[in-house]
Protein backbone atom coordinates (compact mmCIF):
# COMPACT_ATOMS: atom_id res chain seq x y z
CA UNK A 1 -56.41 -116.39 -57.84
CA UNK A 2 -52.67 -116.98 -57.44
CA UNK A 3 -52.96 -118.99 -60.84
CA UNK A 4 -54.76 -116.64 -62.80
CA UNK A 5 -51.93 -114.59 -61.98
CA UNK A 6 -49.11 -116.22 -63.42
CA UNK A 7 -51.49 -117.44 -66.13
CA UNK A 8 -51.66 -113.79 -67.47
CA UNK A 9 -47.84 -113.37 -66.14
CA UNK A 10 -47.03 -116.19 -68.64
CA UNK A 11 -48.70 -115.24 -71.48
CA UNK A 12 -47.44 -111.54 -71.00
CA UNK A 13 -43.97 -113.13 -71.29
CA UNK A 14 -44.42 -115.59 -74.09
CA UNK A 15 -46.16 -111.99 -76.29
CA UNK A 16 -42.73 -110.45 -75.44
CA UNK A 17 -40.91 -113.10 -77.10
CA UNK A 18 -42.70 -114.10 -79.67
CA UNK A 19 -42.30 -110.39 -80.46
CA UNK A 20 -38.88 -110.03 -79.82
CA UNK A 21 -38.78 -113.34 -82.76
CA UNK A 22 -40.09 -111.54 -85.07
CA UNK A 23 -37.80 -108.41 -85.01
CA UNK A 24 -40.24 -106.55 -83.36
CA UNK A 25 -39.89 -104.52 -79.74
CA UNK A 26 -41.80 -103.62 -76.78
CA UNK A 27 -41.15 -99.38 -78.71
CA UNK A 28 -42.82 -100.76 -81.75
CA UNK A 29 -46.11 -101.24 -79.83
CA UNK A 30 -45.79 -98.11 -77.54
CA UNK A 31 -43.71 -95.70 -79.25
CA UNK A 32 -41.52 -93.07 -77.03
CA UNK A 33 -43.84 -89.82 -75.90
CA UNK A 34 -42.85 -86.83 -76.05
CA UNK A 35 -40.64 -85.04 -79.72
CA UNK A 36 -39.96 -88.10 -81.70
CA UNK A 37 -37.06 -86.99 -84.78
CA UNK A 38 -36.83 -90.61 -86.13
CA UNK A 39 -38.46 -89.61 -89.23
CA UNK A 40 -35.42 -86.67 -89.55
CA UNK A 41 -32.59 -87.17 -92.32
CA UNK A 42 -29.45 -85.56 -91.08
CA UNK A 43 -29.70 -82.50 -92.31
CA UNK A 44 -33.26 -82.23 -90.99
CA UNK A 45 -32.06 -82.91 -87.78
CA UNK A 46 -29.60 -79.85 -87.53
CA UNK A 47 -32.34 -77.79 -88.85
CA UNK A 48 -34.24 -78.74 -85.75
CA UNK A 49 -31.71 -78.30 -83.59
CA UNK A 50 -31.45 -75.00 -84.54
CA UNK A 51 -34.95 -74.55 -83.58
CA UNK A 52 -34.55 -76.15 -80.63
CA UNK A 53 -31.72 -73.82 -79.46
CA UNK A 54 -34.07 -70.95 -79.97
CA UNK A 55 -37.04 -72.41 -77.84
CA UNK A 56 -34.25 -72.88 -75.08
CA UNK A 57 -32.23 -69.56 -75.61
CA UNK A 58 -30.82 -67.62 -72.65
CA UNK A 59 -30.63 -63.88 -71.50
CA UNK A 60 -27.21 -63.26 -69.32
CA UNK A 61 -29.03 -63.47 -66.28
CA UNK A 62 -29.92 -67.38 -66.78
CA UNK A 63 -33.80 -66.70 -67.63
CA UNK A 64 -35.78 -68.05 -71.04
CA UNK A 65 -35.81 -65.39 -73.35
CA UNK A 66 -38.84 -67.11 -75.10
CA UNK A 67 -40.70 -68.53 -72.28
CA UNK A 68 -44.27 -69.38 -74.00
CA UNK A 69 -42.50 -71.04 -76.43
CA UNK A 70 -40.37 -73.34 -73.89
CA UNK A 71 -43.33 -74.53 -72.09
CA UNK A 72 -45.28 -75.24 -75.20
CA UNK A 73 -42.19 -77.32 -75.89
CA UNK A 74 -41.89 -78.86 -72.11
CA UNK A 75 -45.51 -80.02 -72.25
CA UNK A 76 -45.33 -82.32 -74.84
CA UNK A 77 -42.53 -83.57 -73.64
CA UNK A 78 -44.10 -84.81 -70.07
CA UNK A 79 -47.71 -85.13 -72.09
CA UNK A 80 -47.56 -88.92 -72.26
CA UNK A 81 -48.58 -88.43 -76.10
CA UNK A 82 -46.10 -89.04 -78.73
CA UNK A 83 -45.44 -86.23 -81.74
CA UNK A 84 -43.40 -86.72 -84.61
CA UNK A 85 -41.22 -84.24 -86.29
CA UNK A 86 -41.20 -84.09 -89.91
CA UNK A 87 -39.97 -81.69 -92.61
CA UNK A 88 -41.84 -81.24 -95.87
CA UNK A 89 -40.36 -80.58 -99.11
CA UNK A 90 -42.44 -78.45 -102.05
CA UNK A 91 -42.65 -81.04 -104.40
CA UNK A 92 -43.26 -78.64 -107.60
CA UNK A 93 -45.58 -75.25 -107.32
CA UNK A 94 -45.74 -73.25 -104.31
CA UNK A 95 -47.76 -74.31 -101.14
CA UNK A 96 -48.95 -71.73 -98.71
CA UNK A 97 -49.16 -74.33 -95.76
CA UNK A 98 -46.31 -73.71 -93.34
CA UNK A 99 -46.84 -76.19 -90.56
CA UNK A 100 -49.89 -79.26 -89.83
CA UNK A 101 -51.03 -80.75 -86.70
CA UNK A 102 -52.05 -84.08 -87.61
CA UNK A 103 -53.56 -87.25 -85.25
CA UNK A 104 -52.38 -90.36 -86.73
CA UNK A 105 -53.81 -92.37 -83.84
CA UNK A 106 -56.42 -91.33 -82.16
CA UNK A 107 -56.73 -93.36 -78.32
CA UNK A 108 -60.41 -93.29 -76.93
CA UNK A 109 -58.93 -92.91 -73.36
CA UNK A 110 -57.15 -89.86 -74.24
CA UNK A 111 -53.89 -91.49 -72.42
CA UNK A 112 -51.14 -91.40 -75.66
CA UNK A 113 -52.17 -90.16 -78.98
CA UNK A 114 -50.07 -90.33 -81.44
CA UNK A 115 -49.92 -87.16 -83.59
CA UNK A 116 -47.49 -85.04 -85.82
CA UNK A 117 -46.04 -81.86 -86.62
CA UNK A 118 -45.13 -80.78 -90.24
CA UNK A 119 -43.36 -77.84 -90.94
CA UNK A 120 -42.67 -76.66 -94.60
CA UNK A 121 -39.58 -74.92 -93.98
CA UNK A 122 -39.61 -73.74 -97.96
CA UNK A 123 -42.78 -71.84 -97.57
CA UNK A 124 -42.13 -70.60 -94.31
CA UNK A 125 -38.59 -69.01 -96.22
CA UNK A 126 -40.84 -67.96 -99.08
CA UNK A 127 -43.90 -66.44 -96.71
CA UNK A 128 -44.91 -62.73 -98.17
CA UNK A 129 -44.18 -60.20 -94.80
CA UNK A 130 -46.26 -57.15 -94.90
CA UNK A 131 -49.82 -55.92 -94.57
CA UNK A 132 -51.66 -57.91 -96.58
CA UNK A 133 -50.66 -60.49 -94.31
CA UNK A 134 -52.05 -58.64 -90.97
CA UNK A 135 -54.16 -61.45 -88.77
CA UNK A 136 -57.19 -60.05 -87.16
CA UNK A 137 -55.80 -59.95 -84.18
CA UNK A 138 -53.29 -57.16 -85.53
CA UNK A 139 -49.96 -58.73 -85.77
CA UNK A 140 -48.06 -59.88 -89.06
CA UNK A 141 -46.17 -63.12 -88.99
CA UNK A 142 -42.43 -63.30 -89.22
CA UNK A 143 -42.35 -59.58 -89.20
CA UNK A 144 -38.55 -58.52 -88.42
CA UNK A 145 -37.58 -62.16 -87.56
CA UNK A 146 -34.82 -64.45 -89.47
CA UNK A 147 -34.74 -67.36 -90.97
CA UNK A 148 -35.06 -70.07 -87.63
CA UNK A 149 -36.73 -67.14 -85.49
CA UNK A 150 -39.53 -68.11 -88.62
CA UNK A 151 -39.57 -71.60 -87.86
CA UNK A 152 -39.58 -71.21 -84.31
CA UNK A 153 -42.77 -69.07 -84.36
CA UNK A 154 -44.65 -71.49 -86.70
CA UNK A 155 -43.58 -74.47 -84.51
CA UNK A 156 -44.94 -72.47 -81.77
CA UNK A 157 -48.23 -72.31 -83.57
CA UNK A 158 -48.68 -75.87 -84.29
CA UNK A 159 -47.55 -76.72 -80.77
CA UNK A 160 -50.56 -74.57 -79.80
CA UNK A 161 -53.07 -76.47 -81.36
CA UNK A 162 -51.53 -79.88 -80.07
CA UNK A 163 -52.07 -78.65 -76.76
CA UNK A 164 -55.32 -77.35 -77.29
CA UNK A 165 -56.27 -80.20 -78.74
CA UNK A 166 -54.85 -82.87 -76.69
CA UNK A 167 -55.17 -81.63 -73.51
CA UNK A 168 -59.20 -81.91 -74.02
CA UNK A 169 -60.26 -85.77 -74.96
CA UNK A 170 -63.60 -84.58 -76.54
CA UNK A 171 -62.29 -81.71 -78.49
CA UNK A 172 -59.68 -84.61 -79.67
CA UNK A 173 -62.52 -86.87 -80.92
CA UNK A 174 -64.02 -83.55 -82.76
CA UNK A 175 -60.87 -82.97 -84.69
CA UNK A 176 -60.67 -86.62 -85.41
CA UNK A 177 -64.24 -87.08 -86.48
CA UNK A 178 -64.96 -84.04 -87.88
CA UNK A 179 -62.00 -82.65 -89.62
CA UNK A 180 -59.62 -85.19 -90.47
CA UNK A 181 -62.18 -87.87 -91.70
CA UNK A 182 -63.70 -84.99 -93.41
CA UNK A 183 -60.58 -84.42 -95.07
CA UNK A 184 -59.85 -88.17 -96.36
CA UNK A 185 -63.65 -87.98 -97.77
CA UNK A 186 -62.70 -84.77 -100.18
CA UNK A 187 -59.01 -86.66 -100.90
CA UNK A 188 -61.31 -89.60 -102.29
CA UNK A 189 -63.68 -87.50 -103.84
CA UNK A 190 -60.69 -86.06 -105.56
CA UNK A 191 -59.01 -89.17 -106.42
CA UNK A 192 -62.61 -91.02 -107.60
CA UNK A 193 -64.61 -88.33 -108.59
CA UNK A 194 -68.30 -89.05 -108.76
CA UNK A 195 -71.15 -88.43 -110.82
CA UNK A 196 -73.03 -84.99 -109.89
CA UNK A 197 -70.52 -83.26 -107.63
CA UNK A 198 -70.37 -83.32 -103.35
CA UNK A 199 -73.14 -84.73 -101.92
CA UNK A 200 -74.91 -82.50 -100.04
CA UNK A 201 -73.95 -84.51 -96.51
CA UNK A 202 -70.41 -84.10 -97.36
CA UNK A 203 -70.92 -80.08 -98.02
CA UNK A 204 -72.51 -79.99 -94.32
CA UNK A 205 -69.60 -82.06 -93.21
CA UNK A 206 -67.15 -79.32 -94.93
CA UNK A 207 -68.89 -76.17 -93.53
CA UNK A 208 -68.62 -77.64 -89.56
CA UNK A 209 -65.36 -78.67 -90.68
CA UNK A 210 -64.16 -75.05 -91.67
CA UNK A 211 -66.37 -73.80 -88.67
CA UNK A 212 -64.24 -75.89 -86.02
CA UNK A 213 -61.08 -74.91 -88.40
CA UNK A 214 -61.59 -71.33 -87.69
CA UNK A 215 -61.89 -71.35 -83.91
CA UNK A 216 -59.38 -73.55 -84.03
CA UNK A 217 -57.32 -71.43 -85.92
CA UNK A 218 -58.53 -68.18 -84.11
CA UNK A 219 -56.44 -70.32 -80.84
CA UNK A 220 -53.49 -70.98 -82.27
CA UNK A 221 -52.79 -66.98 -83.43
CA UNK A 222 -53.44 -66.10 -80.47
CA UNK A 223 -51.03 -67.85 -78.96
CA UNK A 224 -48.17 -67.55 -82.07
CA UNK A 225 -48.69 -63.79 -81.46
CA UNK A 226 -47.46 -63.86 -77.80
CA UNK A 227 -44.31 -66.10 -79.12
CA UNK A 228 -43.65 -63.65 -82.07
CA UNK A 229 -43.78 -60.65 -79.58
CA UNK A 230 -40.97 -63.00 -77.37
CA UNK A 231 -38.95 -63.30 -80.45
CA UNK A 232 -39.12 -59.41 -81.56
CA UNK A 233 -38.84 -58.33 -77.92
CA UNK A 234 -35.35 -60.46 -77.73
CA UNK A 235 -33.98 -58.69 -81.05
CA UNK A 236 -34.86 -55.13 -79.56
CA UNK A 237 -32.79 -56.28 -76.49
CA UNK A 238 -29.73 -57.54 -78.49
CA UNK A 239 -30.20 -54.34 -80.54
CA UNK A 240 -30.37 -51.64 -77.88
CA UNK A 241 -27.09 -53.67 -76.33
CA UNK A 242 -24.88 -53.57 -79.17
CA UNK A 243 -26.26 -49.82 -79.35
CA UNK A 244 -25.16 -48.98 -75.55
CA UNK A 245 -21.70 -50.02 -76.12
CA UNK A 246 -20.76 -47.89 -79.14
């Protein structure tokens, strides 16, 4: 048994080096969990750390002022999953998309996924606010907030479906299966268009797709509402302060 052992030991060590040779590293394999900002440019980066300052913000007594949004932020960081960061640019036209939840790598154990969160900081600058923008559960994004407050509130929406979505391996394997391969079938279709339209299997596949998108969906604003109320209530504070000593 003893040799087994260092039969496995030794070829454990000789996969190290020969990946070490070849420029490669143990992080390539098993990338970091947790926010991953590698895929940031500079500037990016100070644009997240702005919104990072606001999921961490203070009152004068020590306590989170937005404390749904810094435990949506503290569980991925102790999930064991990994999330990239990345910024999207408008590249011509106007997209309506302000943030994405992606899985890039799906693990059957549900141990570390590897997913991502996009946020479109033009549209989110660009984003109508008024009543024709009411969700049905009554409250109107970015409503009184600035610029980061904005970003803030639509990271806290993606972060809700990662959670919702990772924290459940099956509902995982939905997403995967049914939305996101769903989703490369129509970017196909698009890019090799066939003969006689969808096929009627894909146009099943699309309505569960939208189905599971809307409950999905139905989640997340739920849970963006509570963070935009934490981001309005902290204004109204910082308002009726600078009010009291006039």
């Amino acid at each position: 048994m003893l040799k087994v052992y260092l039969t496995v030991a030794a070829l454990m060590v000789s996969s190290l080096i020969e990946i070490r040779a070849q420029g490669g590293t143990i992080n390539s394999l098993y990338p970091q969990t947790g926010f991953v900002t590698e895929r940031l440019s500079p500037i990016e980066l100070e644009k997240w750390k702005g919104i990072e300052r606001i999921v961490f913000a203070e009152n004068s007594e020590g306590q989170p002022t937005h404390p749904t949004l810094q435990n949506l932020w503290q569980w991925i960081e102790t999930s064991g999953h990994t999330v990239y960061i990345e910024i999207i640019k408008l590249r011509g036209g106007f997209s309506c998309t302000a943030g994405l939840f992606h899985i890039e790598r799906f693990d059957p154990l549900g141990d570390h996924h590897i997913a991502v969160i996009k946020l479109n900081l033009d549209s989110i600058n660009q984003a109508y606010v008024g009543p024709e923008t009411m969700k049905p559960n009554g409250f109107v994004p970015f409503l009184g907030l600035e610029k980061e407050e904005r970003y803030a509130e639509v990271l806290g929406h993606e972060l809700a479906h990662a959670i919702h979505i990772l924290t459940d391996l099956e509902r995982s394997r939905l997403v995967e299966d049914t939305v996101q391969e769903t989703n490369q079938m129509i970017l196909a279709l698009h890019q090799r268009p066939k003969p006689g339209g969808i096929a009627a299997d894909l146009k099943r596949r699309i309505f569960k797709r939208d189905v599971l998108l809307k409950s999905l969906e139905k989640q997340a604003e739920g849970m963006e509402k509570v963070i935009w109320r934490e981001l309005t209530a902290t204004k109204s504070l910082t308002a009726s302060g600078q009010a009291g000593r006039k």
